[in-house]
C-alpha atoms as a PDB file:
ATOM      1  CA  UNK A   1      62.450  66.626  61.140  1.00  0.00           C
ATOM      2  CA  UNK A   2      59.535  65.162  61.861  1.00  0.00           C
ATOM      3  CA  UNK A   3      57.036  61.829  60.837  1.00  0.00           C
ATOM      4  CA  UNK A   4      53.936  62.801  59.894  1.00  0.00           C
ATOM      5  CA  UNK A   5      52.298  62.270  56.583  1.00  0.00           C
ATOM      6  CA  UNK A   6      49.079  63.766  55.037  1.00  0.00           C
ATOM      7  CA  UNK A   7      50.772  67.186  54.714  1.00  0.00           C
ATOM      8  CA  UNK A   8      50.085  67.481  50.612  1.00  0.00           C
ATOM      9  CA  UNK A   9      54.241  66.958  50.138  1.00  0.00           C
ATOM     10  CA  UNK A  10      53.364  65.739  46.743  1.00  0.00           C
ATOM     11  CA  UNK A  11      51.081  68.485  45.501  1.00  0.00           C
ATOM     12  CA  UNK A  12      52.605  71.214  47.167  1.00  0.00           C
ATOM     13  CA  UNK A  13      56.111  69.808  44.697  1.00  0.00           C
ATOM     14  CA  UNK A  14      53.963  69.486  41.527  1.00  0.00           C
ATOM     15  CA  UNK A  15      52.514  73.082  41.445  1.00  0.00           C
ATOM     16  CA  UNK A  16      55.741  74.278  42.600  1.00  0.00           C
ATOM     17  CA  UNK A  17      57.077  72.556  39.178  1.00  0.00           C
ATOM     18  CA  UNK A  18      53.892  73.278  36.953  1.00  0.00           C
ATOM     19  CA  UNK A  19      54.936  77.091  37.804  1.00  0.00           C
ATOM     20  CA  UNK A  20      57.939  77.226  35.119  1.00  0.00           C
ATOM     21  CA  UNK A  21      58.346  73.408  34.193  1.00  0.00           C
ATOM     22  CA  UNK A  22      54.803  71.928  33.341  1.00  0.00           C
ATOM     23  CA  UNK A  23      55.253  67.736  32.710  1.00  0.00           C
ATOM     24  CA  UNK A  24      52.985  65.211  32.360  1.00  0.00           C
ATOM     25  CA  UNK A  25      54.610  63.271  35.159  1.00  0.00           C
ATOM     26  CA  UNK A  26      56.101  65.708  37.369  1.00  0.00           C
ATOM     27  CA  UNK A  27      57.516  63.797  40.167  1.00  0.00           C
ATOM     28  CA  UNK A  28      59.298  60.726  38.721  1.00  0.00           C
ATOM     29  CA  UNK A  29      61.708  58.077  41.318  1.00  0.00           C
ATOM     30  CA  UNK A  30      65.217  59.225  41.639  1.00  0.00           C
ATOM     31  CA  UNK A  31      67.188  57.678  38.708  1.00  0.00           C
ATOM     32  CA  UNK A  32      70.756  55.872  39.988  1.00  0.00           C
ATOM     33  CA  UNK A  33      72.411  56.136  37.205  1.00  0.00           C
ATOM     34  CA  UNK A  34      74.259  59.616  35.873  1.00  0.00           C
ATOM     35  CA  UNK A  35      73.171  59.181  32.831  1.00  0.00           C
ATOM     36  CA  UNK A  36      69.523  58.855  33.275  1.00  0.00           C
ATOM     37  CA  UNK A  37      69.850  61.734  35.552  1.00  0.00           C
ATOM     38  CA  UNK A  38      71.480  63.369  32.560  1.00  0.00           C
ATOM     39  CA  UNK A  39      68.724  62.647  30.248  1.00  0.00           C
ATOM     40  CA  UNK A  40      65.803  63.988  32.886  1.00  0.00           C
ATOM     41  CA  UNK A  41      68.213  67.441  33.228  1.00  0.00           C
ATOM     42  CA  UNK A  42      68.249  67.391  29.288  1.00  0.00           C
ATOM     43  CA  UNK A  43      64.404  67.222  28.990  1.00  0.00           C
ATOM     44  CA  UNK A  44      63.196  69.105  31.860  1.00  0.00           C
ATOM     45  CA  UNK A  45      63.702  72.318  33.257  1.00  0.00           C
ATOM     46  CA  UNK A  46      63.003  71.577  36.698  1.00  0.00           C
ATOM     47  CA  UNK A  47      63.965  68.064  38.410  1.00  0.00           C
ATOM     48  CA  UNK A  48      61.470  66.397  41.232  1.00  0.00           C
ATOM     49  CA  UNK A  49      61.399  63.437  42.602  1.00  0.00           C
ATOM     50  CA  UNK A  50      59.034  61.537  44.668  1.00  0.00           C
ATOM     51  CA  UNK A  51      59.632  59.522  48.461  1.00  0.00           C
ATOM     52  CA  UNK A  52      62.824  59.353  48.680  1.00  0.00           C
ATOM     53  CA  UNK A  53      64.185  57.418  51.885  1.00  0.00           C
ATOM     54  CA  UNK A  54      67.760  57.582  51.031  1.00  0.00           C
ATOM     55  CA  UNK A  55      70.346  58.858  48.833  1.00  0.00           C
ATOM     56  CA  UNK A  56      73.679  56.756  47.092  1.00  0.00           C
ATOM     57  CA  UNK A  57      76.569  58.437  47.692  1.00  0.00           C
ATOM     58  CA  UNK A  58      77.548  58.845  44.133  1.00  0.00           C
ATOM     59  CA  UNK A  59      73.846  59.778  43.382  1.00  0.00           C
ATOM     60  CA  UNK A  60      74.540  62.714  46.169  1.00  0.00           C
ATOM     61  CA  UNK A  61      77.426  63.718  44.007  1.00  0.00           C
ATOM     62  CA  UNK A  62      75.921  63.876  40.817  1.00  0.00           C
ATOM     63  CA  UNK A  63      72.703  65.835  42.876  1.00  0.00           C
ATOM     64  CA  UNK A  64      75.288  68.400  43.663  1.00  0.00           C
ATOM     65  CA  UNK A  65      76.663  68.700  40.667  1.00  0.00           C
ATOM     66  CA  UNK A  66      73.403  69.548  39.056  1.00  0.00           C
ATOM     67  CA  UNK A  67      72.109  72.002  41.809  1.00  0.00           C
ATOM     68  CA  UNK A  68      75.120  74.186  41.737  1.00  0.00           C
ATOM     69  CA  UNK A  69      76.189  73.744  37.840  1.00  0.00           C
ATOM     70  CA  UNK A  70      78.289  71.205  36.375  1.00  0.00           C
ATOM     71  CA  UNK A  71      79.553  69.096  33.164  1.00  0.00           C
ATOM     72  CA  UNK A  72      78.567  65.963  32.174  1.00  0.00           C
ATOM     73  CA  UNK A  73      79.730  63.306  29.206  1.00  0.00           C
ATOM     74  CA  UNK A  74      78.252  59.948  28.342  1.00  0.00           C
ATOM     75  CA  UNK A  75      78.887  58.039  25.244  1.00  0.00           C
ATOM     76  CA  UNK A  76      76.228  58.836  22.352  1.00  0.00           C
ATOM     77  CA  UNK A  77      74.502  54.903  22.001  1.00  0.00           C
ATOM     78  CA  UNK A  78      75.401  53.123  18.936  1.00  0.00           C
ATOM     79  CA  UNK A  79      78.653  55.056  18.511  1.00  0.00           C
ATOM     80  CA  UNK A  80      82.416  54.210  19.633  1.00  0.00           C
ATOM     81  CA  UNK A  81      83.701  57.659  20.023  1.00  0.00           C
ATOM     82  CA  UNK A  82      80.894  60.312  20.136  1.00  0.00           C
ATOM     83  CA  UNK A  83      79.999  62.147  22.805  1.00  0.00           C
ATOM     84  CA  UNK A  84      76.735  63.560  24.621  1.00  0.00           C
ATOM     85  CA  UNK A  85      77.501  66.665  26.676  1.00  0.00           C
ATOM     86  CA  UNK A  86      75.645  68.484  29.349  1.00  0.00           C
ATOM     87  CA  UNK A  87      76.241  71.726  30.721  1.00  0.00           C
ATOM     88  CA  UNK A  88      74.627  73.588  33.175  1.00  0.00           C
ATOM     89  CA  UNK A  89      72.671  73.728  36.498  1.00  0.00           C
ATOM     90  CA  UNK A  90      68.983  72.977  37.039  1.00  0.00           C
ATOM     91  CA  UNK A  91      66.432  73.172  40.016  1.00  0.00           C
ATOM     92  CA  UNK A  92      65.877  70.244  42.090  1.00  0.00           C
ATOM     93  CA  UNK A  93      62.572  69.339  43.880  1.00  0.00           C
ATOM     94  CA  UNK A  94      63.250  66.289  46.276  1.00  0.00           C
ATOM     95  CA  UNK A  95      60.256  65.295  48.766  1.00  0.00           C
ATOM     96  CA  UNK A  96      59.983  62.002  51.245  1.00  0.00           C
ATOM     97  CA  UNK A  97      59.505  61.526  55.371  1.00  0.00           C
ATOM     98  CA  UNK A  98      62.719  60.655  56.023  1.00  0.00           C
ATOM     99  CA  UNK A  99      65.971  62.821  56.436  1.00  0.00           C
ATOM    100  CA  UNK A 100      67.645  61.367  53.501  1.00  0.00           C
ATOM    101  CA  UNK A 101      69.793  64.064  52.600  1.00  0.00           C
ATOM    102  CA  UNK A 102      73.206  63.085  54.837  1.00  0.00           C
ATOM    103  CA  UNK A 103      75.387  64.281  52.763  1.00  0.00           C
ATOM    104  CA  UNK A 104      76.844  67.354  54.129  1.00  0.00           C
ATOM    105  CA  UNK A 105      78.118  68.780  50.722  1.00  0.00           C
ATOM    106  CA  UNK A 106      74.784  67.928  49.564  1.00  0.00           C
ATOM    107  CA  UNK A 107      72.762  69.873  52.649  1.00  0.00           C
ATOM    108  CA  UNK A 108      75.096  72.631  51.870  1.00  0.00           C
ATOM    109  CA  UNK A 109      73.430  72.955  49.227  1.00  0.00           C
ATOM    110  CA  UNK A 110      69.760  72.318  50.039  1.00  0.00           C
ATOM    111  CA  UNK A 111      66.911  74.125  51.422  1.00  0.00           C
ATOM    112  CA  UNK A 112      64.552  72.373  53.667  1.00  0.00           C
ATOM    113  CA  UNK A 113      60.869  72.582  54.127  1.00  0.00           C
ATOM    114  CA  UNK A 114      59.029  71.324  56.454  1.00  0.00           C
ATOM    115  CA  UNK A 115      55.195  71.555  56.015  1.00  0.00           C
ATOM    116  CA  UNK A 116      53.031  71.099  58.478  1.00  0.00           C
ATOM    117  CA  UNK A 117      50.020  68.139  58.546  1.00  0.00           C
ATOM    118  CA  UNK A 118      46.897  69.019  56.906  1.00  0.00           C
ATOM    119  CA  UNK A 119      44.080  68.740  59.783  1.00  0.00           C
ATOM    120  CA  UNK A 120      41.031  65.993  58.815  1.00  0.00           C
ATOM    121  CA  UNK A 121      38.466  69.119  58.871  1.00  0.00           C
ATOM    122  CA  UNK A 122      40.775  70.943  56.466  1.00  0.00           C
ATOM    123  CA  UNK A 123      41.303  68.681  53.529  1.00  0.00           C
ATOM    124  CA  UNK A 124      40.062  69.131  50.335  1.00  0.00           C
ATOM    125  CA  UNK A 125      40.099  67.210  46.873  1.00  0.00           C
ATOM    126  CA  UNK A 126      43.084  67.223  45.113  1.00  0.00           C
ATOM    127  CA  UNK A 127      40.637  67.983  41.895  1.00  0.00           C
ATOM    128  CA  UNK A 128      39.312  71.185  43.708  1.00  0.00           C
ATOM    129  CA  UNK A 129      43.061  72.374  44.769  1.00  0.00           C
ATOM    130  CA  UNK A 130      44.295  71.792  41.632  1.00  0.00           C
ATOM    131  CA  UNK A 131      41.027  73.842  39.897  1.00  0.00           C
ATOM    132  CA  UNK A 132      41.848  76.587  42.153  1.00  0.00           C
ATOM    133  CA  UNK A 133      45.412  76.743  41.283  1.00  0.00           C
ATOM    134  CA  UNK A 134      44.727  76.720  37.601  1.00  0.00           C
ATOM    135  CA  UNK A 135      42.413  79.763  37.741  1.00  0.00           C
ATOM    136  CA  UNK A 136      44.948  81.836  39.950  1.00  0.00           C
ATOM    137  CA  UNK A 137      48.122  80.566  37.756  1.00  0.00           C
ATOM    138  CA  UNK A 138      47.881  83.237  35.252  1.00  0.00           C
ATOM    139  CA  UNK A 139      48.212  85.961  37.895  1.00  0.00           C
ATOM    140  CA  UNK A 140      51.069  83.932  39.897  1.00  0.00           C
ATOM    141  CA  UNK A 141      53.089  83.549  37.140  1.00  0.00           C
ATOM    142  CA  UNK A 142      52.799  87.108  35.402  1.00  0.00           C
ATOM    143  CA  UNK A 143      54.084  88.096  39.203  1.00  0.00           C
ATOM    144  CA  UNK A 144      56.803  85.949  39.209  1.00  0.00           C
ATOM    145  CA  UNK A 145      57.693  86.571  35.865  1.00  0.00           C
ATOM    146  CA  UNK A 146      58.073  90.496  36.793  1.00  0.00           C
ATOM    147  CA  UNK A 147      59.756  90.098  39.722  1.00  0.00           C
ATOM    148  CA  UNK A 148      62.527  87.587  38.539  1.00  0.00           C
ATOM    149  CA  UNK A 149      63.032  90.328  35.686  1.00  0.00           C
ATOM    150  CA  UNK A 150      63.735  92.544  37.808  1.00  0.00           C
ATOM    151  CA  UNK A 151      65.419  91.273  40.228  1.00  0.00           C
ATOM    152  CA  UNK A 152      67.971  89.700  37.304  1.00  0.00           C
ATOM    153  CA  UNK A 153      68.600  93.180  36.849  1.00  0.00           C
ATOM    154  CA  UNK A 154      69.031  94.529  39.894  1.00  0.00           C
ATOM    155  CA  UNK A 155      71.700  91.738  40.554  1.00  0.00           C
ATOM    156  CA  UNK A 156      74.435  93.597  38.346  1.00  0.00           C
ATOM    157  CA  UNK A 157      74.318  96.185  40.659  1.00  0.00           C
ATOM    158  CA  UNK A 158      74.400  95.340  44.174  1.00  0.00           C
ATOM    159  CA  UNK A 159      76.382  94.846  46.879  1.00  0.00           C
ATOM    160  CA  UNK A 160      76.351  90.960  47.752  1.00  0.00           C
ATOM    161  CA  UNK A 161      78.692  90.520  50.097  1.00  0.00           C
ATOM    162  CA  UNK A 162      76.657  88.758  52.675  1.00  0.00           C
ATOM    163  CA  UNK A 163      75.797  85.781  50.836  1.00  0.00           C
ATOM    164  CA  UNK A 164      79.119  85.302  48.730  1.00  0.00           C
ATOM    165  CA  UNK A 165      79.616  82.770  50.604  1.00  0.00           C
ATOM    166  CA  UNK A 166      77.167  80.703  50.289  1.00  0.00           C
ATOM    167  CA  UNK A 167      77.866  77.606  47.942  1.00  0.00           C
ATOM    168  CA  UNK A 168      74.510  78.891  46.103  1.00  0.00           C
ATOM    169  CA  UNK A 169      75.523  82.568  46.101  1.00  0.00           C
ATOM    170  CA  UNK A 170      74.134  82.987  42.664  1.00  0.00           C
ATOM    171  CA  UNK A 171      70.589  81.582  43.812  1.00  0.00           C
ATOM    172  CA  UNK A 172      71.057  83.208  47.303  1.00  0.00           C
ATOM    173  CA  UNK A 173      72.010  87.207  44.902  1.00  0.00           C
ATOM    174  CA  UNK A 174      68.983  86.868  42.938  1.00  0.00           C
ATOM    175  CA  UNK A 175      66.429  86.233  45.612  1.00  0.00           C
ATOM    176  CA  UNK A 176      67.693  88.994  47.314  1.00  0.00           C
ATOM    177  CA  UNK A 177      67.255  90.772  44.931  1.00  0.00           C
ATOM    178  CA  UNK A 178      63.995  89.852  44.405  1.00  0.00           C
ATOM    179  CA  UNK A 179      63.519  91.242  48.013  1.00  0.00           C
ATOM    180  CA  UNK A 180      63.649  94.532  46.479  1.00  0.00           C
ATOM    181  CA  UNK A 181      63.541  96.593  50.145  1.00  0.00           C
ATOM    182  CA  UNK A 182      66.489  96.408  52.533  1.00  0.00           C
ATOM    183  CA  UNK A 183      63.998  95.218  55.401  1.00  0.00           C
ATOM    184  CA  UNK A 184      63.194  92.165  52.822  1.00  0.00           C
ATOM    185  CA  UNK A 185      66.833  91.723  52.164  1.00  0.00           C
ATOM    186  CA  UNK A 186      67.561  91.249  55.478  1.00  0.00           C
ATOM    187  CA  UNK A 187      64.842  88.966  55.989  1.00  0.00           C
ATOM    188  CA  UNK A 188      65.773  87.078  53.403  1.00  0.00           C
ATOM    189  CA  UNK A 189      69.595  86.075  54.558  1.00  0.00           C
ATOM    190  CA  UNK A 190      68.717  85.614  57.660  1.00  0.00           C
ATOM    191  CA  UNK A 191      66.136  83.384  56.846  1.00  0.00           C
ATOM    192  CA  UNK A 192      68.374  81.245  54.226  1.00  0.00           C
ATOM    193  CA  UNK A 193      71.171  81.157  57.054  1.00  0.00           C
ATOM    194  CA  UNK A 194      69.089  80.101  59.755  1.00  0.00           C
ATOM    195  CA  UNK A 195      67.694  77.498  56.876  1.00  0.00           C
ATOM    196  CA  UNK A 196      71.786  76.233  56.678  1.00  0.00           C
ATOM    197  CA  UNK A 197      73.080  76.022  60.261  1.00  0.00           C
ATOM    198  CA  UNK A 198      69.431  74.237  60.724  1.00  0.00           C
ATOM    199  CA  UNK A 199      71.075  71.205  58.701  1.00  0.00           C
ATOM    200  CA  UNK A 200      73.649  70.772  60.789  1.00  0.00           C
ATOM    201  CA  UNK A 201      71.940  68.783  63.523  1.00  0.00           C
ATOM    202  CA  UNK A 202      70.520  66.016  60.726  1.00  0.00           C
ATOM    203  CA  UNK A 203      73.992  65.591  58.929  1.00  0.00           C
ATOM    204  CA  UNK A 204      76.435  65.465  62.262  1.00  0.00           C
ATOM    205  CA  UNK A 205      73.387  62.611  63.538  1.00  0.00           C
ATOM    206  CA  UNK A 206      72.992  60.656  60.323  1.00  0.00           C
ATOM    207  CA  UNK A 207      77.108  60.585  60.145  1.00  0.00           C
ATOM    208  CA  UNK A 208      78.601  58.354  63.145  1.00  0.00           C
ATOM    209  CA  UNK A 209      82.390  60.308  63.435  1.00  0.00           C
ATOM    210  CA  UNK A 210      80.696  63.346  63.631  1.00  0.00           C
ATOM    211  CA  UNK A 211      78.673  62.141  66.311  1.00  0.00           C
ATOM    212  CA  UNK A 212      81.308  60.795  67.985  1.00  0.00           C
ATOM    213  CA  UNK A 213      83.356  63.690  67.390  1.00  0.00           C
ATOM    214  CA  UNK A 214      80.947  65.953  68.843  1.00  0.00           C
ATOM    215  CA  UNK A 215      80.677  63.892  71.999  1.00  0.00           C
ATOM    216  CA  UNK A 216      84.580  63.893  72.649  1.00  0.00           C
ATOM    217  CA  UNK A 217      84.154  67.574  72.416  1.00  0.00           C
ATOM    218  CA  UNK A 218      81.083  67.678  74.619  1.00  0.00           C
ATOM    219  CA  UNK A 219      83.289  68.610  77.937  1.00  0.00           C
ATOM    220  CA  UNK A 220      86.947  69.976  76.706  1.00  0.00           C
ATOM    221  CA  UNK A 221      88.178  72.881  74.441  1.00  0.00           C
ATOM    222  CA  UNK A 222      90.972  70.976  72.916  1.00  0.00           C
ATOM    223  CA  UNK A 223      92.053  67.724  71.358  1.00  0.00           C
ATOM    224  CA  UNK A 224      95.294  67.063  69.584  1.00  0.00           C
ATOM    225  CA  UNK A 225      96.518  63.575  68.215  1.00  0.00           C
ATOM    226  CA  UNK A 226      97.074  61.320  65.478  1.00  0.00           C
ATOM    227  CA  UNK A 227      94.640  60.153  62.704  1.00  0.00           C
ATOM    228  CA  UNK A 228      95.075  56.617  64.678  1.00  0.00           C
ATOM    229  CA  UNK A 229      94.991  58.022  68.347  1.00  0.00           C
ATOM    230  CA  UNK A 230      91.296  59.717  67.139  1.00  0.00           C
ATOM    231  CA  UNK A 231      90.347  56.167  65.143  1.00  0.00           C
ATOM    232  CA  UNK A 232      90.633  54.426  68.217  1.00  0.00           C
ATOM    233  CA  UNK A 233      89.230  56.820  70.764  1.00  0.00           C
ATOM    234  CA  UNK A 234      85.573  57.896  68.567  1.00  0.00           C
ATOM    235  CA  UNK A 235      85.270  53.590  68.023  1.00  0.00           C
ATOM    236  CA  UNK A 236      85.611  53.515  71.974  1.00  0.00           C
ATOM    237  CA  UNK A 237      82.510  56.385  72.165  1.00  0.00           C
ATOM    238  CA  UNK A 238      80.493  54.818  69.548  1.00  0.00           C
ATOM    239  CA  UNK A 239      80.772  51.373  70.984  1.00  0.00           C
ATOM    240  CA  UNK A 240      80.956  47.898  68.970  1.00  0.00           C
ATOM    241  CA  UNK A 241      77.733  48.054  67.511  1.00  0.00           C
ATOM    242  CA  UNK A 242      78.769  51.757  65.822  1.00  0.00           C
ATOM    243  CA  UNK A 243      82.511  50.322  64.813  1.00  0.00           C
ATOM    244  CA  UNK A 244      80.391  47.148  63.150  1.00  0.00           C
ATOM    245  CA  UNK A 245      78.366  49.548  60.583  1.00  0.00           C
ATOM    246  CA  UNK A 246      79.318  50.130  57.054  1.00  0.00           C
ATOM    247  CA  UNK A 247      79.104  53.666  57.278  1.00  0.00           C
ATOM    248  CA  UNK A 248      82.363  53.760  60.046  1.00  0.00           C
ATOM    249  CA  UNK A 249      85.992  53.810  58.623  1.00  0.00           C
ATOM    250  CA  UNK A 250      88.071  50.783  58.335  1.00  0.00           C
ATOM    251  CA  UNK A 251      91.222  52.621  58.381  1.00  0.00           C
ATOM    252  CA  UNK A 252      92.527  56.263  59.112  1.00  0.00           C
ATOM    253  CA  UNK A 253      92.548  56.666  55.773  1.00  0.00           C
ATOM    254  CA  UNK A 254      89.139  56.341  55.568  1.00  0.00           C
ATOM    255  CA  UNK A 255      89.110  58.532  58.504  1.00  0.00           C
ATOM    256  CA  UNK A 256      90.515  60.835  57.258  1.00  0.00           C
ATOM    257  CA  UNK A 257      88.246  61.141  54.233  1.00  0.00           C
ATOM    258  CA  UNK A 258      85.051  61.349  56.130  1.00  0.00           C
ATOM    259  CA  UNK A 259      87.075  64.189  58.741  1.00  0.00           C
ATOM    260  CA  UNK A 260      87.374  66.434  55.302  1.00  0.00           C
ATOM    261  CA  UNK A 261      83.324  65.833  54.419  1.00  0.00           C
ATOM    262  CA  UNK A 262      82.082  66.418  58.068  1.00  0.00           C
ATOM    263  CA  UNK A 263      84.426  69.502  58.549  1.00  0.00           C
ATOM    264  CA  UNK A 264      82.215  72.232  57.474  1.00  0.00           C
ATOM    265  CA  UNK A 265      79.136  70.971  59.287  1.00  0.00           C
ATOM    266  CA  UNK A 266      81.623  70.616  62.501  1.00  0.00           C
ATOM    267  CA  UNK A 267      82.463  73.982  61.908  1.00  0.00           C
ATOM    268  CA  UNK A 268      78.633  75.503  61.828  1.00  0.00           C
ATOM    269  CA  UNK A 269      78.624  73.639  65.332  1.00  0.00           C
ATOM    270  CA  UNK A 270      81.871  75.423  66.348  1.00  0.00           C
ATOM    271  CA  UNK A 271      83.986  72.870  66.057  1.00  0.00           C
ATOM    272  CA  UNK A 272      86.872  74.192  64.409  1.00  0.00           C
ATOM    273  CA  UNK A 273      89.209  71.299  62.699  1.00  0.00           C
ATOM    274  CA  UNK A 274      92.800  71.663  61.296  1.00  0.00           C
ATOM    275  CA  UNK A 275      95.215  68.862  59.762  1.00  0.00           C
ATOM    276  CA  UNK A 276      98.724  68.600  59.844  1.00  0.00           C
ATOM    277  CA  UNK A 277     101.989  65.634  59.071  1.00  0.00           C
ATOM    278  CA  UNK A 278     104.111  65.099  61.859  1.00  0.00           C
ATOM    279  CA  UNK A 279     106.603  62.815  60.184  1.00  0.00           C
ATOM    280  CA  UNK A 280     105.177  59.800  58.614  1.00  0.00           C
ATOM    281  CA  UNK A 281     101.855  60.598  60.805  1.00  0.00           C
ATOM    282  CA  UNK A 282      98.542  62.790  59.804  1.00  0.00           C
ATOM    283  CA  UNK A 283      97.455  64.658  62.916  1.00  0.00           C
ATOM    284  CA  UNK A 284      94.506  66.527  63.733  1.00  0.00           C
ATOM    285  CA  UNK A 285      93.360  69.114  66.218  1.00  0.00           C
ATOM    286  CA  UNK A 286      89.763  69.825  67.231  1.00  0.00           C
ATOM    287  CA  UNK A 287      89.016  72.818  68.757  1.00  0.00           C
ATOM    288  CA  UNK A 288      86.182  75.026  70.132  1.00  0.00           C
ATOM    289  CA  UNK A 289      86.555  78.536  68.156  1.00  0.00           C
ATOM    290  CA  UNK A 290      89.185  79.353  65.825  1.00  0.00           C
ATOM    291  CA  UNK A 291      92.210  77.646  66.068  1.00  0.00           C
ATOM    292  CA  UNK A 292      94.790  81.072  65.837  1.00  0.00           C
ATOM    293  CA  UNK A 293      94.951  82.969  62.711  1.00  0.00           C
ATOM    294  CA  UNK A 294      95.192  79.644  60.408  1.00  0.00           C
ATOM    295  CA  UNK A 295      92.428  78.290  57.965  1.00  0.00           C
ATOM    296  CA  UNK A 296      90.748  75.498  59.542  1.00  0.00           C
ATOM    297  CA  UNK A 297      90.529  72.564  56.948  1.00  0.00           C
ATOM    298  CA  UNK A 298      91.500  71.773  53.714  1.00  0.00           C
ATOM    299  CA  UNK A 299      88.616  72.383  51.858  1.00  0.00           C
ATOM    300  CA  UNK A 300      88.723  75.391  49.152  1.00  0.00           C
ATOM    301  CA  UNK A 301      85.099  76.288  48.232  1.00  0.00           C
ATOM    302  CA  UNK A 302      84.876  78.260  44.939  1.00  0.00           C
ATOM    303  CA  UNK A 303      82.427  81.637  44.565  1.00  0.00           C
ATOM    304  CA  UNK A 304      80.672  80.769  41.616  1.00  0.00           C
ATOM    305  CA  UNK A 305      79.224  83.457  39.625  1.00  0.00           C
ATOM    306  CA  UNK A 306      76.290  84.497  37.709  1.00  0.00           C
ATOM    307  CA  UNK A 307      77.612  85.131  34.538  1.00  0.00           C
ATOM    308  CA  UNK A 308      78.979  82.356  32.256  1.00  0.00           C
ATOM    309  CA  UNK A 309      76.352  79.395  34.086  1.00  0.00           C
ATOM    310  CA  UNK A 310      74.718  78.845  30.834  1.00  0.00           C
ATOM    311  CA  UNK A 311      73.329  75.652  29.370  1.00  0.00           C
ATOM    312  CA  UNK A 312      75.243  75.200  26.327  1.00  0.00           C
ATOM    313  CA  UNK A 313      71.912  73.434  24.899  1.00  0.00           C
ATOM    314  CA  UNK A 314      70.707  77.119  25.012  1.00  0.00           C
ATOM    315  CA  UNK A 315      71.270  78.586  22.060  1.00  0.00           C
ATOM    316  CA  UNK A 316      70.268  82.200  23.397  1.00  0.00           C
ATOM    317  CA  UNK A 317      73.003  82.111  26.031  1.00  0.00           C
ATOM    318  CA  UNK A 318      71.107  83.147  28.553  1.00  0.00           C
ATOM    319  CA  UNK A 319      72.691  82.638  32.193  1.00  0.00           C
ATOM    320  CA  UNK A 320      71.656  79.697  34.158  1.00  0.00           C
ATOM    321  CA  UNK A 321      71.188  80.931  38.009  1.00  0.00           C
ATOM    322  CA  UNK A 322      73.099  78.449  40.330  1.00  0.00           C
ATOM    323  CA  UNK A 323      69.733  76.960  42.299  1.00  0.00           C
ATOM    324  CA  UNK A 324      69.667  74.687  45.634  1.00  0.00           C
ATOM    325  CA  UNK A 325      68.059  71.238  45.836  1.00  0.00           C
ATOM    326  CA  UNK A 326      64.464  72.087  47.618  1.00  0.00           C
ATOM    327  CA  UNK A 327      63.710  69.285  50.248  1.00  0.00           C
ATOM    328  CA  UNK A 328      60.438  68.847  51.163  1.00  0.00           C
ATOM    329  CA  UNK A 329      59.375  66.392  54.415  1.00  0.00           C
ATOM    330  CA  UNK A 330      56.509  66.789  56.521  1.00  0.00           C
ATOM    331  CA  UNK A 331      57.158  67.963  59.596  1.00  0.00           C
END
């Protein structure tokens, strides 16, 4: 992704919001804490945040938690034993210049846009976009409305096998759907699964095994060894100024922990990864392609349906569609 500013990253996110979530402030700075992240997904319907240059790894978590639909608890203030609950999954607007989504279980879940810079002889006041915007929002959203009607329909009755397994399959059903003709269906998934295998250059860069990993792999098919044995020969491909930073394990334990986050974006470059105990010893084996007729990994991703996603603040019960965090940087 690319540098450039002056490509209206900030407007382009608050009409995007003002569509179904009006606010008087709608891009706010990422909160750190759950529970002020908790209190914004309480209040607001749709969640954007402004310039972001980087992402806490528990802040990640939570992020994913709220894009695909999750629980959350805090202790009610002023009380010993009450609690505050949270239920549900909201939409989640992120903008900045940098590629601060590194998480991969968080790209999973993302959809990036990259908009291109406005040219000088092009610009125009942010007073006069946003007057043209109001006078054509009545239109826009009477569209939109009819279109996500019917589309919630039509998702009872389809055949969605090609995007089950997507971690947003719910999101991923309903704007197909909302395709309507099997040319636009197409379009659609292909689009959203170019969108996903085009993460996996940023995470395997921004995460220092992976690009070691990747590198090992660079000229053989096959790699077999202990959790040690790999330790030691990635820190010798990184070099001492990679083995110094905070983000590189200290142990194989902690190799082995990042291994199990980087193995799906691995596998989207067709790396395939499997682990195994050979004694008192973890091994893995990295391979190009699938390693026999085993499951690569350990990870277990869930197919998380349509039905029974509901905000339990809602009293209607109306489902809550599983929705990815929207990225926008300029390009």
């Amino acid at each position: 992704m690319g540098r450039d500013v002056g490509s209206a990253k900030s407007t382009f996110s608050a009409i995007r919001r003002s569509l179904v979530d009006p606010n008087s402030a709608p891009l706010r700075t990422l909160p750190r804490e759950d529970r002020n992240l908790f209190i914004a997904a309480t209040n607001g319907h749709v969640l954007a945040f402004d310039n972001l240059s980087g992402i806490p790894v528990a802040t990640a978590d939570t992020l994913c938690r709220l894009a695909t639909g999750g629980g959350f608890a805090v202790r009610s203030l002023f009380t010993d034993s009450d609690e505050t609950m949270f239920n549900g999954a909201r939409p989640i607007i992120a903008k900045g210049i940098d590629d601060f989504v590194t998480r991969p279980d968080l790209a999973d879940r993302s959809i990036f846009l990259t908009l291109a810079a406005i040219p000088e002889d092009a610009r125009r006041l942010e007073r006069d976009v946003w007057a043209a915007f109001d006078k054509a929002k009545p239109a826009v959203r009477a569209r939109y409305t009819k279109r996500w009607r019917v589309a919630c329909g039509r998702c009872l009755s389809q055949n969605w096998n090609g995007c089950l397994a997507w971690r947003t399959s719910p999101f991923g059903r309903l704007l197909v759907a909302a395709g309507f003709g099997p040319a636009a269906r197409s379009w659609f998934m292909a689009a959203y699964g170019a969108n996903r295998k085009g993460l996996v250059a940023s995470v395997i860069e921004a995460n220092p095994v992976a690009s070691a990993i990747m590198e090992l792999m660079a000229d053989r098919g096959l790699w077999h060894g202990t959790n040690a044995e790999l330790l030691e020969l990635l820190g010798r491909i990184t070099g001492e100024p990679g083995i110094k930073s905070t983000a590189w394990p200290s142990s194989t334990l902690a190799l082995g922990r990042v291994l199990h986050r980087v193995v799906t974006p691995l596998r989207e470059a067709g790396l395939e990864m499997e682990f195994a105990r050979s004694g008192q010893k973890r091994t893995v084996t990295l391979s190009r392609g699938r390693l026999g007729s085993k499951t690569s990994g350990t990870t277990v991703t869930s197919v998380i349906t349509l039905e029974n996603q509901g905000d339990s603040s809602d009293s209607k019960g109306d489902d809550a569609v599983t929705a990815p965090v929207t990225t926008v940087t300029a390009p």
